[in-house]
ModelCIF file with pLDDT and N, C-alpha, C, O atoms, coordinates in Angstrom:
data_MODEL
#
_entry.id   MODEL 
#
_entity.id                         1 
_entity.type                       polymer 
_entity.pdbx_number_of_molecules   1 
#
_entity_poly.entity_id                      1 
_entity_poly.type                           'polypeptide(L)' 
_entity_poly.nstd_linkage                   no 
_entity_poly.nstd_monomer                   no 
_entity_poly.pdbx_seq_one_letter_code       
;(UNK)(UNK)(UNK)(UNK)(UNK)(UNK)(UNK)(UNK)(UNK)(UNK)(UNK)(UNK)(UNK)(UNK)(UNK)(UNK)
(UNK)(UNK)(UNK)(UNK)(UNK)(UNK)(UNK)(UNK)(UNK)(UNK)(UNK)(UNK)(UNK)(UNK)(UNK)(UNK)
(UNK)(UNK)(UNK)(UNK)(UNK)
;
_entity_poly.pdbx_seq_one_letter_code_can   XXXXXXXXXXXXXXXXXXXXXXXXXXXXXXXXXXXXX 
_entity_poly.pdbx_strand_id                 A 
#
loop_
_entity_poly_seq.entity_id 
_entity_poly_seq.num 
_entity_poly_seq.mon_id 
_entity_poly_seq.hetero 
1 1  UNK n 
1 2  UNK n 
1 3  UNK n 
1 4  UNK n 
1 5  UNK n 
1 6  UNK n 
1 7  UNK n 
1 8  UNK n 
1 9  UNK n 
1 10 UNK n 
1 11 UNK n 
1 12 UNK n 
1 13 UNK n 
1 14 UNK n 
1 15 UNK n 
1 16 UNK n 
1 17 UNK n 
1 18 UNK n 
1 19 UNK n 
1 20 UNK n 
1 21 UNK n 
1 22 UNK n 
1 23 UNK n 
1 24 UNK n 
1 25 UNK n 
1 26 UNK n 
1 27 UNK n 
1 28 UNK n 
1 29 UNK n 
1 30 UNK n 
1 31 UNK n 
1 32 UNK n 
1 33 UNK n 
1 34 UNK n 
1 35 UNK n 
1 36 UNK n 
1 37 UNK n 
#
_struct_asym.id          A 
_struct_asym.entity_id   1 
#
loop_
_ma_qa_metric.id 
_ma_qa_metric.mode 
_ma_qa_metric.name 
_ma_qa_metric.software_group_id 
_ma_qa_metric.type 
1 global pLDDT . pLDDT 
2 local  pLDDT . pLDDT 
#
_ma_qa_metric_global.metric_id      1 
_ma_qa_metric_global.metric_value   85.65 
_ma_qa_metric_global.model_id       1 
_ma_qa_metric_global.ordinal_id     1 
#
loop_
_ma_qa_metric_local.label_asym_id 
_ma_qa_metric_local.label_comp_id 
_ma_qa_metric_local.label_seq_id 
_ma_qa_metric_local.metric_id 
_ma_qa_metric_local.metric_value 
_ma_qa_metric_local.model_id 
_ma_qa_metric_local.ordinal_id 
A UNK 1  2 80.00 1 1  
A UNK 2  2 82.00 1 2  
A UNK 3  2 85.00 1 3  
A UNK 4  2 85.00 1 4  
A UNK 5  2 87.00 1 5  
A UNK 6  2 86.00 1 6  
A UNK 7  2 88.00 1 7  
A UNK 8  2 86.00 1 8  
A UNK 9  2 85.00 1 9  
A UNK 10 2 84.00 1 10 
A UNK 11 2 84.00 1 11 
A UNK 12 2 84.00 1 12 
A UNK 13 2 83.00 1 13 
A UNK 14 2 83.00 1 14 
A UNK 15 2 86.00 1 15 
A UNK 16 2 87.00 1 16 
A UNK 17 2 88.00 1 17 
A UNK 18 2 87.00 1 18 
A UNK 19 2 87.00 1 19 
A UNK 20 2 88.00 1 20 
A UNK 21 2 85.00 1 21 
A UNK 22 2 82.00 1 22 
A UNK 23 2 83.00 1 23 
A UNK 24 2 84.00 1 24 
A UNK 25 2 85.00 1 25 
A UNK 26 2 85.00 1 26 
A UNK 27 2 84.00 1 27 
A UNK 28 2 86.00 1 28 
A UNK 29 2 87.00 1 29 
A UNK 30 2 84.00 1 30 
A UNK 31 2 85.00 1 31 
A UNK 32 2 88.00 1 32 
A UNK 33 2 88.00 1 33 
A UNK 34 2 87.00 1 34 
A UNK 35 2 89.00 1 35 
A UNK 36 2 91.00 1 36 
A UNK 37 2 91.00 1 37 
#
loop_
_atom_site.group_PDB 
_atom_site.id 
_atom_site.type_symbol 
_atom_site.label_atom_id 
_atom_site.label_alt_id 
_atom_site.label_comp_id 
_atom_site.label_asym_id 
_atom_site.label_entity_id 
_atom_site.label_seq_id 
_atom_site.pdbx_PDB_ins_code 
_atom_site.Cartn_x 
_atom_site.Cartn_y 
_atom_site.Cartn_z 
_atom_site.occupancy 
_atom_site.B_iso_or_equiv 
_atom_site.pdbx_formal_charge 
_atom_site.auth_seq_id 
_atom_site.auth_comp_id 
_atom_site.auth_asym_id 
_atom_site.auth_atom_id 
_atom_site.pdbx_PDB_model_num 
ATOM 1   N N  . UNK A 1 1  ? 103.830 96.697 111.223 1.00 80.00 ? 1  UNK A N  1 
ATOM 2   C CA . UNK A 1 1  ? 102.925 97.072 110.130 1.00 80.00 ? 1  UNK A CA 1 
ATOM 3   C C  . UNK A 1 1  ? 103.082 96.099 108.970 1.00 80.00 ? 1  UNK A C  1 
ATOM 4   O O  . UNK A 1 1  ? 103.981 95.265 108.861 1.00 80.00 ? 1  UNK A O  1 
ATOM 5   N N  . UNK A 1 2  ? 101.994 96.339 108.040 1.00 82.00 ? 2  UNK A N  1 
ATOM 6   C CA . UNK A 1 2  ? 102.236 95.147 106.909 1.00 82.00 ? 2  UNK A CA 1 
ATOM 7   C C  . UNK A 1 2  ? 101.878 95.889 106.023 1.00 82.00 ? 2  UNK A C  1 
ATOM 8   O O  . UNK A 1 2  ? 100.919 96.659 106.083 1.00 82.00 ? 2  UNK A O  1 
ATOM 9   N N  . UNK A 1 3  ? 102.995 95.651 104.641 1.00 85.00 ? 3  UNK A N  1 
ATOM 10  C CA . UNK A 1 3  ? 102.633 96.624 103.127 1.00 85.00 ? 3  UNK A CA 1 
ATOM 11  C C  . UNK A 1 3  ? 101.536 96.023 102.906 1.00 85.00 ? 3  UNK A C  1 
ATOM 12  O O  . UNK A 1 3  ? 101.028 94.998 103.360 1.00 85.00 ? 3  UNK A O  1 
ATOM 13  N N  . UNK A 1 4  ? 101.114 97.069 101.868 1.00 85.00 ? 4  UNK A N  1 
ATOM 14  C CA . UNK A 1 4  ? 99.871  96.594 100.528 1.00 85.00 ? 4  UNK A CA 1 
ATOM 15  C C  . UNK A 1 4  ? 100.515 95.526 99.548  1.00 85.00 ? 4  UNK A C  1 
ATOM 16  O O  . UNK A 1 4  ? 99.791  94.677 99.028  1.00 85.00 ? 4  UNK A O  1 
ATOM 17  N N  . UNK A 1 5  ? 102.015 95.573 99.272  1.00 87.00 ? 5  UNK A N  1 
ATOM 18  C CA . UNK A 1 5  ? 102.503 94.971 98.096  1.00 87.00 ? 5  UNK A CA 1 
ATOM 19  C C  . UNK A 1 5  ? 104.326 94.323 98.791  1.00 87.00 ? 5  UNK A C  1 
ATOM 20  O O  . UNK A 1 5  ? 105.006 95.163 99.381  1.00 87.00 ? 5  UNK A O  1 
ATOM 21  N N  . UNK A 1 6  ? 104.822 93.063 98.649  1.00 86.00 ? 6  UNK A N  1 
ATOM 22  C CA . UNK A 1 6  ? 105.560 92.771 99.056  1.00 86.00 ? 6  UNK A CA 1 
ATOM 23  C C  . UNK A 1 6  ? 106.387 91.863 97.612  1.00 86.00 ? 6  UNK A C  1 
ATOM 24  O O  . UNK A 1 6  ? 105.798 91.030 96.923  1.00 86.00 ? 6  UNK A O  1 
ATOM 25  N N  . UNK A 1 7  ? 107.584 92.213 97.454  1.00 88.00 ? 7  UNK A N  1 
ATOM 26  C CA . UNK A 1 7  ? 108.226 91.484 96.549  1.00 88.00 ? 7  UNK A CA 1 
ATOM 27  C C  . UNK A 1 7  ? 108.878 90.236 96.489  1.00 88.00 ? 7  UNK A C  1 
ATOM 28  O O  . UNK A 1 7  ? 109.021 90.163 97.710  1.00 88.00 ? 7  UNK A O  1 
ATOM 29  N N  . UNK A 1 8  ? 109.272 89.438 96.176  1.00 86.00 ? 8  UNK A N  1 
ATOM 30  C CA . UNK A 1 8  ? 109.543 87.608 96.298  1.00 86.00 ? 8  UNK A CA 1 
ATOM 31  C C  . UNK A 1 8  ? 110.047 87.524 95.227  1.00 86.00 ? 8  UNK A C  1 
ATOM 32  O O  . UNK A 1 8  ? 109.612 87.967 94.164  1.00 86.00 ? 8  UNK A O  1 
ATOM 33  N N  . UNK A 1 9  ? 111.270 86.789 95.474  1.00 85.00 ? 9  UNK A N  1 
ATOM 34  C CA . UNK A 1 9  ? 112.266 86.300 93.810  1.00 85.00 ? 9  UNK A CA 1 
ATOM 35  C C  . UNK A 1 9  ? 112.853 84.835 94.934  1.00 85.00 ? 9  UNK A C  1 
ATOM 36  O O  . UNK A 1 9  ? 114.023 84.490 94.768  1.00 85.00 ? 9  UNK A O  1 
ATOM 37  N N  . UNK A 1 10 ? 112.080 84.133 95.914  1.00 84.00 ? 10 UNK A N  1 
ATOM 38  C CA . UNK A 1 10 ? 112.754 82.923 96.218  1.00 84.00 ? 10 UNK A CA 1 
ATOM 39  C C  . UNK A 1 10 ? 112.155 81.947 95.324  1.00 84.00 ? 10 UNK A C  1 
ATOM 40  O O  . UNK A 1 10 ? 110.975 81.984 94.975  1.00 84.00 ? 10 UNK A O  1 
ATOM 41  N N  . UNK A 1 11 ? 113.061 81.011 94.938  1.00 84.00 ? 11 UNK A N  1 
ATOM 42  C CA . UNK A 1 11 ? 112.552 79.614 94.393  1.00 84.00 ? 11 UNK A CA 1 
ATOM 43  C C  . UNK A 1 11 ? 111.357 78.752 94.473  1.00 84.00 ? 11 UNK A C  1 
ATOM 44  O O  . UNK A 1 11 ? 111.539 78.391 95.636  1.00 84.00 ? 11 UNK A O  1 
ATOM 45  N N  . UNK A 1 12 ? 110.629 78.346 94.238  1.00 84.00 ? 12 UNK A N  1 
ATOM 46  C CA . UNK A 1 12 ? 110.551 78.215 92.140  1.00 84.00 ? 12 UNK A CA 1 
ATOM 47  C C  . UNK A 1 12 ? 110.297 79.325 91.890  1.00 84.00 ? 12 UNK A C  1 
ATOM 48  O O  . UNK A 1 12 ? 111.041 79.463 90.919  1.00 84.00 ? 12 UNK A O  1 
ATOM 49  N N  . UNK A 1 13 ? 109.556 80.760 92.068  1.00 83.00 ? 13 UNK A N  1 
ATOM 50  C CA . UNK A 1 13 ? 109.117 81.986 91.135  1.00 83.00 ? 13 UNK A CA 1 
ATOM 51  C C  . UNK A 1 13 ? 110.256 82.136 90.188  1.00 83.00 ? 13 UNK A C  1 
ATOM 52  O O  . UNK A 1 13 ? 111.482 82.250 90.164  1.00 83.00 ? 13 UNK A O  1 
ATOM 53  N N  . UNK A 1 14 ? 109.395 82.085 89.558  1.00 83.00 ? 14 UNK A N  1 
ATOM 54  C CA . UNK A 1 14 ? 110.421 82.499 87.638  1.00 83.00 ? 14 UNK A CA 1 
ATOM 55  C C  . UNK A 1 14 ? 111.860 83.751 87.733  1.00 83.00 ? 14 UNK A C  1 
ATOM 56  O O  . UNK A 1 14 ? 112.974 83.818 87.214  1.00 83.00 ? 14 UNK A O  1 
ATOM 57  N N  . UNK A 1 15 ? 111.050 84.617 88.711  1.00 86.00 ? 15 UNK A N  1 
ATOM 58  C CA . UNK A 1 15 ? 111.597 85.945 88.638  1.00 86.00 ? 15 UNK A CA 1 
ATOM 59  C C  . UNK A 1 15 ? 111.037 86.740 90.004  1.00 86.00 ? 15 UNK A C  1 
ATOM 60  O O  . UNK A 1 15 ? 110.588 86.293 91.060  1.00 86.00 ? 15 UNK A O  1 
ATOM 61  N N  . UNK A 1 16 ? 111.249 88.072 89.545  1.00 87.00 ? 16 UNK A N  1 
ATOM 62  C CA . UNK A 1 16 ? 110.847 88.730 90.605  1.00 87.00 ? 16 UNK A CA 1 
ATOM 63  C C  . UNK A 1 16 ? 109.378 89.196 90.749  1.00 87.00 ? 16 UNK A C  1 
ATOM 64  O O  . UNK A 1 16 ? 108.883 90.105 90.082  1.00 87.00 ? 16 UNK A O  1 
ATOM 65  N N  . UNK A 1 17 ? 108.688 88.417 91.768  1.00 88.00 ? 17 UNK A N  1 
ATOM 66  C CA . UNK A 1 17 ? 106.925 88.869 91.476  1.00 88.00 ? 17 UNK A CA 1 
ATOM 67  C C  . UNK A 1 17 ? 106.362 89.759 92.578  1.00 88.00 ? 17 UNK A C  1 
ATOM 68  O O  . UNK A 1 17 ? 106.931 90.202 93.576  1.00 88.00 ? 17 UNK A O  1 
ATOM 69  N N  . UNK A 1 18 ? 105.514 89.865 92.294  1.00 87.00 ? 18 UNK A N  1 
ATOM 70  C CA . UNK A 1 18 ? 104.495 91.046 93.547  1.00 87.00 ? 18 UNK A CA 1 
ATOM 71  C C  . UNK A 1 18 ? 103.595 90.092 94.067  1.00 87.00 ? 18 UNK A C  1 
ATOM 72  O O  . UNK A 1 18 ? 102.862 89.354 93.409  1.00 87.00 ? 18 UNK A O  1 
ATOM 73  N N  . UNK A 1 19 ? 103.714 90.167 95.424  1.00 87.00 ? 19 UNK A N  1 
ATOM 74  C CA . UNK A 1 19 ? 102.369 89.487 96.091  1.00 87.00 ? 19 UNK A CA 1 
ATOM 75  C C  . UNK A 1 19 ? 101.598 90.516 96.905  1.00 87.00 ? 19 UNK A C  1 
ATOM 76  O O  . UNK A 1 19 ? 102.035 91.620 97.230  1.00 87.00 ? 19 UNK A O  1 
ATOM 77  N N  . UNK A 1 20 ? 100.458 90.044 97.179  1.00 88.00 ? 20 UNK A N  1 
ATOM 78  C CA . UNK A 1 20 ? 99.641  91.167 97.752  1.00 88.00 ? 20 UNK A CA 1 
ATOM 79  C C  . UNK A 1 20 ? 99.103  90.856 98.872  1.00 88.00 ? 20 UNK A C  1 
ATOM 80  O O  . UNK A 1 20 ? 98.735  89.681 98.855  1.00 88.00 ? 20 UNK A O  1 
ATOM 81  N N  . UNK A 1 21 ? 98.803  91.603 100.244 1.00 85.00 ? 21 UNK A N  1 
ATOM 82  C CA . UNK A 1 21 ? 98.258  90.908 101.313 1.00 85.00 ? 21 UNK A CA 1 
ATOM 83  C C  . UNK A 1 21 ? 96.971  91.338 101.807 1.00 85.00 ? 21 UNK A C  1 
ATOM 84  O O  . UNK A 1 21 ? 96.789  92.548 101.944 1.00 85.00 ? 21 UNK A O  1 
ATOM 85  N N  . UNK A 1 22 ? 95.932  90.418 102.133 1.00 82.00 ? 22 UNK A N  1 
ATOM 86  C CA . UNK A 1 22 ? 94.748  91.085 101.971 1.00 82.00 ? 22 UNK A CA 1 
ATOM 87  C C  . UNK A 1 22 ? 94.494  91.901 103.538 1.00 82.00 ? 22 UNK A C  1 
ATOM 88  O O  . UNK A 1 22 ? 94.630  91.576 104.717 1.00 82.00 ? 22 UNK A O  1 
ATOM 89  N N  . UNK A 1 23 ? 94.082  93.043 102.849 1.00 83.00 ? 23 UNK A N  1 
ATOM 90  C CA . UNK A 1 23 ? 93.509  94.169 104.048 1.00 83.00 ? 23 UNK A CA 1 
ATOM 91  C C  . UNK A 1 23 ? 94.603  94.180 105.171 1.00 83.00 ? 23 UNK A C  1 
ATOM 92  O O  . UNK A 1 23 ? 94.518  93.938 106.375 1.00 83.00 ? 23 UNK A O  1 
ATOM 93  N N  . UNK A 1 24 ? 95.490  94.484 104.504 1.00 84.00 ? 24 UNK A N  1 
ATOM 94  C CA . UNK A 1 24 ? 97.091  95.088 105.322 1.00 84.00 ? 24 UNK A CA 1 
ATOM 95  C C  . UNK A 1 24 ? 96.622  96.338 105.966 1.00 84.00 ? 24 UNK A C  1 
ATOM 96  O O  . UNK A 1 24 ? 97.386  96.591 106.897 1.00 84.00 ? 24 UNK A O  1 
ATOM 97  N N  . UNK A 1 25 ? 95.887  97.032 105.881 1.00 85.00 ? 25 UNK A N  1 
ATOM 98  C CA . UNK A 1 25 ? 95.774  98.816 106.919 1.00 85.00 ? 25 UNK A CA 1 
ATOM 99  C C  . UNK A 1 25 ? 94.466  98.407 108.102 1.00 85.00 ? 25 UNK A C  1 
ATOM 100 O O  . UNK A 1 25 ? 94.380  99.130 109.094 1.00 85.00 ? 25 UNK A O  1 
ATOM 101 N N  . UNK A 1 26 ? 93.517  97.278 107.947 1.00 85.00 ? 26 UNK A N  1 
ATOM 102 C CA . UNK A 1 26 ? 92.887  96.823 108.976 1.00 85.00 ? 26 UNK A CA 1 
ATOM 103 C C  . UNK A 1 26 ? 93.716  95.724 109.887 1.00 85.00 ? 26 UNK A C  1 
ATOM 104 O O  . UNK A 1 26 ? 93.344  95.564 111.049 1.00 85.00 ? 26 UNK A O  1 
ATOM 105 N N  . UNK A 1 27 ? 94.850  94.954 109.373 1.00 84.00 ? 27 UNK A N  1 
ATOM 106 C CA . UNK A 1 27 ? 95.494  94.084 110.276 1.00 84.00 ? 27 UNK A CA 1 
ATOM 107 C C  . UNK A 1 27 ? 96.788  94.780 110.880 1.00 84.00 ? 27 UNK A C  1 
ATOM 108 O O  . UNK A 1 27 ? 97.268  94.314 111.913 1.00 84.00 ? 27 UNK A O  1 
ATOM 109 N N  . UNK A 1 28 ? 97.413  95.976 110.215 1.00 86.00 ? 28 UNK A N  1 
ATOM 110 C CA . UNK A 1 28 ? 98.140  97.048 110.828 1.00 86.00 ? 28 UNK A CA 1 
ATOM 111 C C  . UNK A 1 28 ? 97.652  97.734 112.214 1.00 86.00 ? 28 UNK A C  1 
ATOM 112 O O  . UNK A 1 28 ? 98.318  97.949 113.227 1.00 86.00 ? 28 UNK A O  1 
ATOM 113 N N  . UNK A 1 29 ? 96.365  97.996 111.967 1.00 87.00 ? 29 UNK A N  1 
ATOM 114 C CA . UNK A 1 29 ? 95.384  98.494 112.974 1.00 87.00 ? 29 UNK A CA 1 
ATOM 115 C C  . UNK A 1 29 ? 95.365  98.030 114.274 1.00 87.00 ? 29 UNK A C  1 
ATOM 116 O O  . UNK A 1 29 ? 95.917  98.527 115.256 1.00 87.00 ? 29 UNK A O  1 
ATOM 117 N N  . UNK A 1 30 ? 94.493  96.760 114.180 1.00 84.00 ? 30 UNK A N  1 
ATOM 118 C CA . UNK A 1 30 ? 94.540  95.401 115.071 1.00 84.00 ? 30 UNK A CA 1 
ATOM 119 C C  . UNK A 1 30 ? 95.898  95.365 115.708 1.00 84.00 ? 30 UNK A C  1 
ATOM 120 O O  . UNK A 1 30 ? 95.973  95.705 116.889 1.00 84.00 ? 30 UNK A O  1 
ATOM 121 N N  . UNK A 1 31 ? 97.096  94.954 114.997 1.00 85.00 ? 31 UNK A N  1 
ATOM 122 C CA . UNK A 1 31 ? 98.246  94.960 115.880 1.00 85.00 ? 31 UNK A CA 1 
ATOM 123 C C  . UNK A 1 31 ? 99.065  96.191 116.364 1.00 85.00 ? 31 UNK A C  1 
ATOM 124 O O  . UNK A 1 31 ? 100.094 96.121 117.037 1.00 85.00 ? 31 UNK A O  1 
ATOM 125 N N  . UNK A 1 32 ? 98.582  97.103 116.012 1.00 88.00 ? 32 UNK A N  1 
ATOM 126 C CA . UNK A 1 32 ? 99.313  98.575 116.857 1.00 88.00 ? 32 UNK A CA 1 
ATOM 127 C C  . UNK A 1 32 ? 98.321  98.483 117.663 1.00 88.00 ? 32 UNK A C  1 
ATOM 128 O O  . UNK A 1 32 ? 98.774  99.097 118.630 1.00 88.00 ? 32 UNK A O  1 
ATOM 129 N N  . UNK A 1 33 ? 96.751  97.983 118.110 1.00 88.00 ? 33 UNK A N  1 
ATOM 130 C CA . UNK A 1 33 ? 96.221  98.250 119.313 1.00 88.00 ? 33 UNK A CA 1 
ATOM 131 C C  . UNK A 1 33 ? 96.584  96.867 120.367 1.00 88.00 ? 33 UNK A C  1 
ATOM 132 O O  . UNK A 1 33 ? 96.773  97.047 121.570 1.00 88.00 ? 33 UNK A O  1 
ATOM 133 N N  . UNK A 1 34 ? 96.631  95.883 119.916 1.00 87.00 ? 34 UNK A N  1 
ATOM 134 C CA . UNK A 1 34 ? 97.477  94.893 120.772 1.00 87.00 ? 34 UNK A CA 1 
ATOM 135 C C  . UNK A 1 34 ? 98.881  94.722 121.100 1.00 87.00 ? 34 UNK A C  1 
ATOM 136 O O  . UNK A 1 34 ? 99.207  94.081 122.099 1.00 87.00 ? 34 UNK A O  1 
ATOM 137 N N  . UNK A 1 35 ? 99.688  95.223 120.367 1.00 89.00 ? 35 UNK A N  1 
ATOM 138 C CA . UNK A 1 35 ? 100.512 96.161 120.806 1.00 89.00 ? 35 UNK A CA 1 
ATOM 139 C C  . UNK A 1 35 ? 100.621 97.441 122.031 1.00 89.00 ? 35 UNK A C  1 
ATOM 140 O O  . UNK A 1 35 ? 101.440 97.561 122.942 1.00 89.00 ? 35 UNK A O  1 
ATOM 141 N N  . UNK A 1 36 ? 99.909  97.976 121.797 1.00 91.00 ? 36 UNK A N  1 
ATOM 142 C CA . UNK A 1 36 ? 99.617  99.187 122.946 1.00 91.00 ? 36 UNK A CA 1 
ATOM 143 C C  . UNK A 1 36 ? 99.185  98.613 124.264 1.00 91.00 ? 36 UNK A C  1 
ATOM 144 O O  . UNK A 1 36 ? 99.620  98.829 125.395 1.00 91.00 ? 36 UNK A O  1 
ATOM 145 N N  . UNK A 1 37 ? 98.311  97.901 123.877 1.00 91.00 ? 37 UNK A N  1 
ATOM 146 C CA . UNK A 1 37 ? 97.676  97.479 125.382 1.00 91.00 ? 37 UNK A CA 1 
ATOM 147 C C  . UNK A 1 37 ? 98.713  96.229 125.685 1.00 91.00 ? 37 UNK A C  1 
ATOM 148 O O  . UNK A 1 37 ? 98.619  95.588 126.732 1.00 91.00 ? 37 UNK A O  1 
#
């Protein structure tokens, strides 16, 4: 599965940031059915 929101503090980021991944509950989807089959 893949979050909505994933956190990152590796180098260069300043600090600790939020990244976001687009349409994580339709590519969750997709791979639990390729998965299955």
């Amino acid at each position: 599965s893949l979050p909505r929101v994933v956190k990152c503090e590796l180098p260069p980021c300043p600090n600790v940031v939020d990244c976001f991944i687009s349409r994580p509950t339709e590519k969750t989807i997709f791979t639990l059915f390729m998965v299955v089959t």
